[in-house]
C-alpha atoms as a PDB file:
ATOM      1  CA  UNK A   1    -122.320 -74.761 215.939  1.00  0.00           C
ATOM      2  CA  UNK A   2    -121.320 -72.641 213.135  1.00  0.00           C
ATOM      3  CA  UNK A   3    -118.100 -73.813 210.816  1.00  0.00           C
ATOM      4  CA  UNK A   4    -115.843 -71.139 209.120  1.00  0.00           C
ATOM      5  CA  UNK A   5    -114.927 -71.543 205.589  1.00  0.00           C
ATOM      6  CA  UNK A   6    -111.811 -72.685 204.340  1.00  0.00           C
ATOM      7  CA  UNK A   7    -109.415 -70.269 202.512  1.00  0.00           C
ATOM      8  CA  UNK A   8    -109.711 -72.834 199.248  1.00  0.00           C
ATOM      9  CA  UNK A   9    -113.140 -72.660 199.150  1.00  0.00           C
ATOM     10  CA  UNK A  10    -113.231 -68.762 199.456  1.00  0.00           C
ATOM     11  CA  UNK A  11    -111.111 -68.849 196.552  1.00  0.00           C
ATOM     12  CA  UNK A  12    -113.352 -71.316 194.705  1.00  0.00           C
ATOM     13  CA  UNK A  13    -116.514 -69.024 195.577  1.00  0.00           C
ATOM     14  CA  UNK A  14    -114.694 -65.892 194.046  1.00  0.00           C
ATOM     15  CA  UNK A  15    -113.559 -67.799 190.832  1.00  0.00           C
ATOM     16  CA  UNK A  16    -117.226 -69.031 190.889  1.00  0.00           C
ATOM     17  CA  UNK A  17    -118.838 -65.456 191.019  1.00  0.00           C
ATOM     18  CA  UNK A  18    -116.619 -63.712 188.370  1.00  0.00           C
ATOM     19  CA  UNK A  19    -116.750 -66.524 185.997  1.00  0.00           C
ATOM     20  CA  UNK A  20    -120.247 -66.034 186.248  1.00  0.00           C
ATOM     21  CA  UNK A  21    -120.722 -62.378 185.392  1.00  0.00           C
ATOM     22  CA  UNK A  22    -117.997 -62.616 182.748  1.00  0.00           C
ATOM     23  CA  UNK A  23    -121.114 -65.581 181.371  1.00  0.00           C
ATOM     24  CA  UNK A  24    -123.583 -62.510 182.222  1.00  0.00           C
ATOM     25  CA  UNK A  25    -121.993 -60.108 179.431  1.00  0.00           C
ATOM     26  CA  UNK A  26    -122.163 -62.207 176.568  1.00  0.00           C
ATOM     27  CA  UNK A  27    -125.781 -63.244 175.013  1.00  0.00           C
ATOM     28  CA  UNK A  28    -124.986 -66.159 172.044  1.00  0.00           C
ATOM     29  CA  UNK A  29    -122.417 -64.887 169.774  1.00  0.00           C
ATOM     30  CA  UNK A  30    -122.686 -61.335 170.497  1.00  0.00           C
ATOM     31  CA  UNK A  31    -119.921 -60.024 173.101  1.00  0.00           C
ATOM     32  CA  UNK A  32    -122.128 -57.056 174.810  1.00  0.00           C
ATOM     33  CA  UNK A  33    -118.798 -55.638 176.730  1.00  0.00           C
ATOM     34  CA  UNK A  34    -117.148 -53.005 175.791  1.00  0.00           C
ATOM     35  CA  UNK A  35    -113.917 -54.114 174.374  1.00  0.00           C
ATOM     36  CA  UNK A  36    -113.204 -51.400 171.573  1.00  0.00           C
ATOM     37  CA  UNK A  37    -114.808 -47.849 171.623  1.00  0.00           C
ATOM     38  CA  UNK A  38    -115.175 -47.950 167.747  1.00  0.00           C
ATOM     39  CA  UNK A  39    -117.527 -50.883 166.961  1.00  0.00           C
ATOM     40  CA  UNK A  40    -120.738 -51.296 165.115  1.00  0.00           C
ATOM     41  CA  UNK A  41    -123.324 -48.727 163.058  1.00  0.00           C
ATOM     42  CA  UNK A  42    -122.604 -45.014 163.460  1.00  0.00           C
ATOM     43  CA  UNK A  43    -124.567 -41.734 162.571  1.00  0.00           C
ATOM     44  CA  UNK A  44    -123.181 -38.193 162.303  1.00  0.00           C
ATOM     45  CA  UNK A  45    -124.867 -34.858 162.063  1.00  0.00           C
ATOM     46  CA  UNK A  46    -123.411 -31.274 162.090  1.00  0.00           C
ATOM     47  CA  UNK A  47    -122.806 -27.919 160.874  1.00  0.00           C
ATOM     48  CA  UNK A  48    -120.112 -25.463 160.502  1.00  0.00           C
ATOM     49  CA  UNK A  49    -118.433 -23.006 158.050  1.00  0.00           C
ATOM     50  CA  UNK A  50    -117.085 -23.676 154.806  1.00  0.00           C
ATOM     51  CA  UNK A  51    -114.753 -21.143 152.780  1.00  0.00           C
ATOM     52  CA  UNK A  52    -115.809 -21.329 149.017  1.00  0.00           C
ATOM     53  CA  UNK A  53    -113.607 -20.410 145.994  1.00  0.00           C
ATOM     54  CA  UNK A  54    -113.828 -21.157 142.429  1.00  0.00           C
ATOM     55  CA  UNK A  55    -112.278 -20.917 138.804  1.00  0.00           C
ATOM     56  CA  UNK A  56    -112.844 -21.721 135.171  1.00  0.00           C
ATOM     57  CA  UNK A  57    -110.404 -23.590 133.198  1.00  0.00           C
ATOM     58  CA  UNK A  58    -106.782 -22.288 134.206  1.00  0.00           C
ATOM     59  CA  UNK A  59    -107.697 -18.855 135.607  1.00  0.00           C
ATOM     60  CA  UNK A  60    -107.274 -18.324 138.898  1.00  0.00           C
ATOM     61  CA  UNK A  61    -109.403 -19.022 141.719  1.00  0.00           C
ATOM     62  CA  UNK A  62    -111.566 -16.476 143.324  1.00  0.00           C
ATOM     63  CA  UNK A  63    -111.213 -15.004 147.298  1.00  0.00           C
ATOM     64  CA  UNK A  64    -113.105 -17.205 149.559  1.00  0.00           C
ATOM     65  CA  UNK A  65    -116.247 -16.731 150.312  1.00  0.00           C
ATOM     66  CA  UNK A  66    -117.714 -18.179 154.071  1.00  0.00           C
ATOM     67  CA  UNK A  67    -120.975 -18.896 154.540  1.00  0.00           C
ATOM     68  CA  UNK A  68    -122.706 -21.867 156.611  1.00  0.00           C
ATOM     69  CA  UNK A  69    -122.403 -25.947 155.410  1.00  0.00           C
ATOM     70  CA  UNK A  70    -124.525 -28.961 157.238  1.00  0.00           C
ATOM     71  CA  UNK A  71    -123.586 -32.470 157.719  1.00  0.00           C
ATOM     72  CA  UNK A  72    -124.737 -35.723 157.882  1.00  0.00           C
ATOM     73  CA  UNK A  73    -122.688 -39.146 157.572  1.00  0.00           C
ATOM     74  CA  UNK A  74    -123.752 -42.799 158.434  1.00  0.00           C
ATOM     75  CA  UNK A  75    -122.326 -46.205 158.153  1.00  0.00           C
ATOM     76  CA  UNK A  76    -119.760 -49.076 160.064  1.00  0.00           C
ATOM     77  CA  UNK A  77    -116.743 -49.760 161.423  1.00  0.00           C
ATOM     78  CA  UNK A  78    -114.730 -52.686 160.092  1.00  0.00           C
ATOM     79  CA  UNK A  79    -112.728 -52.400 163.231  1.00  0.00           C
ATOM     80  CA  UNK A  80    -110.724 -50.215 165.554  1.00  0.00           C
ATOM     81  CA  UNK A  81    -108.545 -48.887 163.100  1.00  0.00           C
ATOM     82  CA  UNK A  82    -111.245 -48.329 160.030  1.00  0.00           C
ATOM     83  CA  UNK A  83    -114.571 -46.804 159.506  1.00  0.00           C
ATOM     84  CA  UNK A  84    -116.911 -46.995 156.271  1.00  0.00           C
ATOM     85  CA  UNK A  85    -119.474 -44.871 155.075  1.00  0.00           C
ATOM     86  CA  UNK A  86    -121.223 -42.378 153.024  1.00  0.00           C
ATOM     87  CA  UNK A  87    -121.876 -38.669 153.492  1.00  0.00           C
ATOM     88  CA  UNK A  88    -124.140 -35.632 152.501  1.00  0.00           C
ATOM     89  CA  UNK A  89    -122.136 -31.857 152.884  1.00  0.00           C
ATOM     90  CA  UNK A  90    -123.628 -28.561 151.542  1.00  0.00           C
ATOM     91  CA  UNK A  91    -122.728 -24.776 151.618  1.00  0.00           C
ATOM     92  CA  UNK A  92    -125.336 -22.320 150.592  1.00  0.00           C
ATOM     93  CA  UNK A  93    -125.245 -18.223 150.116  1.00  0.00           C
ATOM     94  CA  UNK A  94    -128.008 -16.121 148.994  1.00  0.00           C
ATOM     95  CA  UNK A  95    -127.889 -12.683 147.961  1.00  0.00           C
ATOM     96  CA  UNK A  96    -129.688  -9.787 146.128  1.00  0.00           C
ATOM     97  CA  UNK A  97    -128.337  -8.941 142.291  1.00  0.00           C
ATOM     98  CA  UNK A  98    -127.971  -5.434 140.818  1.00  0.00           C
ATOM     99  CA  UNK A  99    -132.291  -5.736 139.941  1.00  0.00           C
ATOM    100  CA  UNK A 100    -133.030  -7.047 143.462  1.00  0.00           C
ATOM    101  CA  UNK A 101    -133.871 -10.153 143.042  1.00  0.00           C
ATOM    102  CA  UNK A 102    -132.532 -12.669 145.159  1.00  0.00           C
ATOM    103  CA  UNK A 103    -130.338 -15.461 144.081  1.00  0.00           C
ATOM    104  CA  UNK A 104    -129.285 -18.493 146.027  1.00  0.00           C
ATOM    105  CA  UNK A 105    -126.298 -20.584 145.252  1.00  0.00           C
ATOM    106  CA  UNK A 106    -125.589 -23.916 146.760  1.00  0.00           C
ATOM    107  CA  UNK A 107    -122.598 -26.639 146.553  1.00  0.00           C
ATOM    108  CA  UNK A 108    -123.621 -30.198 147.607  1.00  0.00           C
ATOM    109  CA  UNK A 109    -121.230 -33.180 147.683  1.00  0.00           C
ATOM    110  CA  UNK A 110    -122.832 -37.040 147.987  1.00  0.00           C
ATOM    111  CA  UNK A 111    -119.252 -38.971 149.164  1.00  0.00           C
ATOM    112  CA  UNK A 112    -118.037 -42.630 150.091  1.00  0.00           C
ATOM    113  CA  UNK A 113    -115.842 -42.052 152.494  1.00  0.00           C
ATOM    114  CA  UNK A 114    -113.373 -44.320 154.807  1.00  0.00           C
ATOM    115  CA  UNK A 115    -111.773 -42.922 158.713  1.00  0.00           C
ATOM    116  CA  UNK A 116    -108.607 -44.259 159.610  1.00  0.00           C
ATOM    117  CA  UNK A 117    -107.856 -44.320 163.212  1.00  0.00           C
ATOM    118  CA  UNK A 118    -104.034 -44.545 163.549  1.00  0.00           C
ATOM    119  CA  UNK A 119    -104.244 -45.186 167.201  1.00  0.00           C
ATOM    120  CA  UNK A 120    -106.750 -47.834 168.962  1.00  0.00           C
ATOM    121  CA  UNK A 121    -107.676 -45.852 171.779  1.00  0.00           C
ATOM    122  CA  UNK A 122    -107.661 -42.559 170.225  1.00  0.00           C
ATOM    123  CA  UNK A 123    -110.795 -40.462 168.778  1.00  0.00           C
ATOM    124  CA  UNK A 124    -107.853 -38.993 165.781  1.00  0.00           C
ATOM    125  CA  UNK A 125    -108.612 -40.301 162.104  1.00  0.00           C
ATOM    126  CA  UNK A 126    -107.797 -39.332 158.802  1.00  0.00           C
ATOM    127  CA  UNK A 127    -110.309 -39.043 156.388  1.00  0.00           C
ATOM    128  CA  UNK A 128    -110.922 -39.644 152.153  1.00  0.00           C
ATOM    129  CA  UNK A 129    -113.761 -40.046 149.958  1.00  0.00           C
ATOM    130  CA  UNK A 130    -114.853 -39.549 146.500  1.00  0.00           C
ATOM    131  CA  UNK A 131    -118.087 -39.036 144.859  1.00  0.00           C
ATOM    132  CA  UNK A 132    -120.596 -36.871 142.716  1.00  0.00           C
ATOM    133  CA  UNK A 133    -120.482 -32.895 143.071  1.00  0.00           C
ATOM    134  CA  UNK A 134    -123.328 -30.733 142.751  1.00  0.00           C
ATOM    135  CA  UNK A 135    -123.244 -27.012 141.809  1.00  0.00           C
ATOM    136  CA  UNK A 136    -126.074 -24.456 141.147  1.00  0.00           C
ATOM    137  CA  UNK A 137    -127.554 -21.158 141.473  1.00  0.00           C
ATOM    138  CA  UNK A 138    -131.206 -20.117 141.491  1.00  0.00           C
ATOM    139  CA  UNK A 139    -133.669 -16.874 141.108  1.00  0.00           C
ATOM    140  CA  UNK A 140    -136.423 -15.744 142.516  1.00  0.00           C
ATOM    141  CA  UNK A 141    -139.220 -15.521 139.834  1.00  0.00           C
ATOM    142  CA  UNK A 142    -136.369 -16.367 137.104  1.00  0.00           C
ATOM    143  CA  UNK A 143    -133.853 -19.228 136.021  1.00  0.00           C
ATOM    144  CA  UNK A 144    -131.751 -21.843 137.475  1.00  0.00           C
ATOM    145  CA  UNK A 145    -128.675 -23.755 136.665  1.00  0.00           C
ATOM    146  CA  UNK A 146    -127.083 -26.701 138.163  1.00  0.00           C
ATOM    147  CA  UNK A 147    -124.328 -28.846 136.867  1.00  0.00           C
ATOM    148  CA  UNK A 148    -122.409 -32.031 138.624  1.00  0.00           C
ATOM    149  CA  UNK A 149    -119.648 -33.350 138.623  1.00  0.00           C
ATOM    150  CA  UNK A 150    -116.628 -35.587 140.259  1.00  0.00           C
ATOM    151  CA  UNK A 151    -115.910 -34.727 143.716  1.00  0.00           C
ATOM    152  CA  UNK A 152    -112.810 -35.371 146.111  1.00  0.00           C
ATOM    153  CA  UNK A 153    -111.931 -34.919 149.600  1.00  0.00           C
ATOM    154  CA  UNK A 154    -109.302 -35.072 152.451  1.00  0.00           C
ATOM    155  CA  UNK A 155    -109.753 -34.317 155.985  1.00  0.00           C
ATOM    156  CA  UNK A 156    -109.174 -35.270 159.715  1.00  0.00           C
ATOM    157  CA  UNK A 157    -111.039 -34.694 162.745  1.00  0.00           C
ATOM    158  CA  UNK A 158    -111.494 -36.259 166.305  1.00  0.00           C
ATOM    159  CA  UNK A 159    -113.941 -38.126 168.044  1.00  0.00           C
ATOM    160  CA  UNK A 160    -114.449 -36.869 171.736  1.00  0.00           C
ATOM    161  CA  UNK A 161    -116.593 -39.032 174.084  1.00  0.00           C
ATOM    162  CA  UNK A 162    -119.396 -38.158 176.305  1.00  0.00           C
ATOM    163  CA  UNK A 163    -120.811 -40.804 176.788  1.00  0.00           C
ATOM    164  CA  UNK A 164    -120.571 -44.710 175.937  1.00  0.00           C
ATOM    165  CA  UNK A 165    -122.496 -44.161 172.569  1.00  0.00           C
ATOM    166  CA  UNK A 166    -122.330 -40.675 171.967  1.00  0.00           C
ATOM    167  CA  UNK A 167    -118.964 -38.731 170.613  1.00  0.00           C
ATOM    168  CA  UNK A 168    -118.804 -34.600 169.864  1.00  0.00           C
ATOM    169  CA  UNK A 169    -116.221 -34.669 166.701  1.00  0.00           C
ATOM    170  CA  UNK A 170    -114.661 -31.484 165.401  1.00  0.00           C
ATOM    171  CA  UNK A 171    -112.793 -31.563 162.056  1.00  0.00           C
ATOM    172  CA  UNK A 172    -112.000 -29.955 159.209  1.00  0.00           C
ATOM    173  CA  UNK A 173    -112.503 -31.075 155.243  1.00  0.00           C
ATOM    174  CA  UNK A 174    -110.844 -30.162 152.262  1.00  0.00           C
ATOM    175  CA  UNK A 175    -113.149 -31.046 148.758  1.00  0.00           C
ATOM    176  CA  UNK A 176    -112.701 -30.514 145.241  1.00  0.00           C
ATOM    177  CA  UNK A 177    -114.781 -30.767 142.391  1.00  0.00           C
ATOM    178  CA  UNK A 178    -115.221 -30.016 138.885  1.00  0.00           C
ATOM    179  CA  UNK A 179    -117.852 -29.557 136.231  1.00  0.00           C
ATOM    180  CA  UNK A 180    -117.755 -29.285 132.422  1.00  0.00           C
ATOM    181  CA  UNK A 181    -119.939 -28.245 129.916  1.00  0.00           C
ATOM    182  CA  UNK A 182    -119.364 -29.045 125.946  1.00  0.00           C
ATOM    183  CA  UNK A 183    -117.517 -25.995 124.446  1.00  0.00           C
ATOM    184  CA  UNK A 184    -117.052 -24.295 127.962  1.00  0.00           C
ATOM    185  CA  UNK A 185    -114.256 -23.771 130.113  1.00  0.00           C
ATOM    186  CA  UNK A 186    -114.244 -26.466 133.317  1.00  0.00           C
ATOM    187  CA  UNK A 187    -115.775 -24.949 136.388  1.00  0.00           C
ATOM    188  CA  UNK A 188    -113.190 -26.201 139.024  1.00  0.00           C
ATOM    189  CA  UNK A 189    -114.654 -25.432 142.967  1.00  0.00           C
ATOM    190  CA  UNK A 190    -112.873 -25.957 146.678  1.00  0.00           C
ATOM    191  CA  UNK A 191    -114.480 -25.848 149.772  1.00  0.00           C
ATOM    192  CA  UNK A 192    -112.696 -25.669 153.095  1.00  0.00           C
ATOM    193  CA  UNK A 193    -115.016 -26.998 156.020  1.00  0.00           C
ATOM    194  CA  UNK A 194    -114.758 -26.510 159.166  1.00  0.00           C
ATOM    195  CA  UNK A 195    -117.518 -28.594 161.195  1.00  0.00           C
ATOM    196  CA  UNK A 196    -118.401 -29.746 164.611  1.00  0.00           C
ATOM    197  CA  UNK A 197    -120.823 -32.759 164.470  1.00  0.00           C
ATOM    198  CA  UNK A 198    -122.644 -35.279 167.127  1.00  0.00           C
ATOM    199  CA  UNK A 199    -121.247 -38.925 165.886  1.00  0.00           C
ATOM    200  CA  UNK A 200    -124.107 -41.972 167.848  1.00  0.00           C
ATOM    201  CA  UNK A 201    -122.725 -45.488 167.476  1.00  0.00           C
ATOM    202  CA  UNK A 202    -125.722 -48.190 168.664  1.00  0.00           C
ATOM    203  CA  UNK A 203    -123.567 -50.703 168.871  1.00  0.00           C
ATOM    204  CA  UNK A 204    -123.604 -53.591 166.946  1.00  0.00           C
END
């Protein structure tokens, strides 16, 4: 003779089984579920364009000149809100002078930067950073130059997800350096960067 169960004890089985797989998602101190899309290490890789100008002392600055930058960014998140970490960005143009030779020039910014993500569940931050600016130009079979300097930058972007750990983030930077020589007017140069980059987050 079979007995039917009790509506209580349904109830107690239920409580019973989810109780157990909330147990299931955490391993020791480490809550595996996915409470916050922002969390843990994160690494960022990109390219895009970037519209150079430049100046010396108060003059003003030249047109802008486009030509391709790359990308590359890792660090952590501190929480939702707020995102830490350091970044390589460099534009590069090569052309042929008036003896054909050809000359490459390159602007490279090393940056410690911080996201702030106004809105939880939002991919939007704002972004600034400050660091060491390089500058230089090179020929083939001849000289080269390069010269650093302080570096500055402002931007916003957003993070788009695809998948749990992987986000596509457009955005657009705005840095500034400068570079003096003893005797010589300040070489002052602004890059506008437009980039679309692949951001991977682990986890923690």
């Amino acid at each position: 003779m079979t007995r039917s169960l009790s509506v209580p004890t349904l109830l107690l089985l239920a409580l019973a089984m989810v109780t157990t797989e909330a147990s299931a998602q955490r391993r020791g101190l480490v809550d595996v579920s996915p409470t916050s899309v922002r969390r843990g290490f994160w690494l960022e890789a990109g390219g895009g364009w970037g519209q150079e100008a430049y100046k010396f002392g108060s003059d003003s600055y030249s047109s802008n000149l486009g030509k391709p930058t790359f990308d590359f960014r890792v660090g952590g998140t501190l929480n939702s809100y707020f995102r830490l970490g350091a970044e390589v960005t460099s534009w590069w143009n090569s052309y042929q002078d008036v003896d054909g030779y050809d000359v490459h020039e390159s602007l490279t910014h090393l940056m410690a930067i911080g996201r702030v993500y106004p809105v939880k569940d939002l991919g939007l931050f704002a972004k600034g950073g400050a660091g060491i600016g390089w500058t230089g130009a090179s020929v083939d079979y001849g000289n080269s130059t390069t010269e650093s300097g302080f570096a500055t930058v402002l931007g916003a972007g957003y993070e788009v997800q695809l998948s749990k750990k992987l986000f596509l983030t457009p955005a657009f930077d705005w840095y500034m350096s400068s570079y003096q020589k003893r005797d010589d007017a300040t070489l002052h140069e602004r890059l506008l960067n437009f980039s679309l980059s692949l951001t991977w987050q682990p986890g923690r």
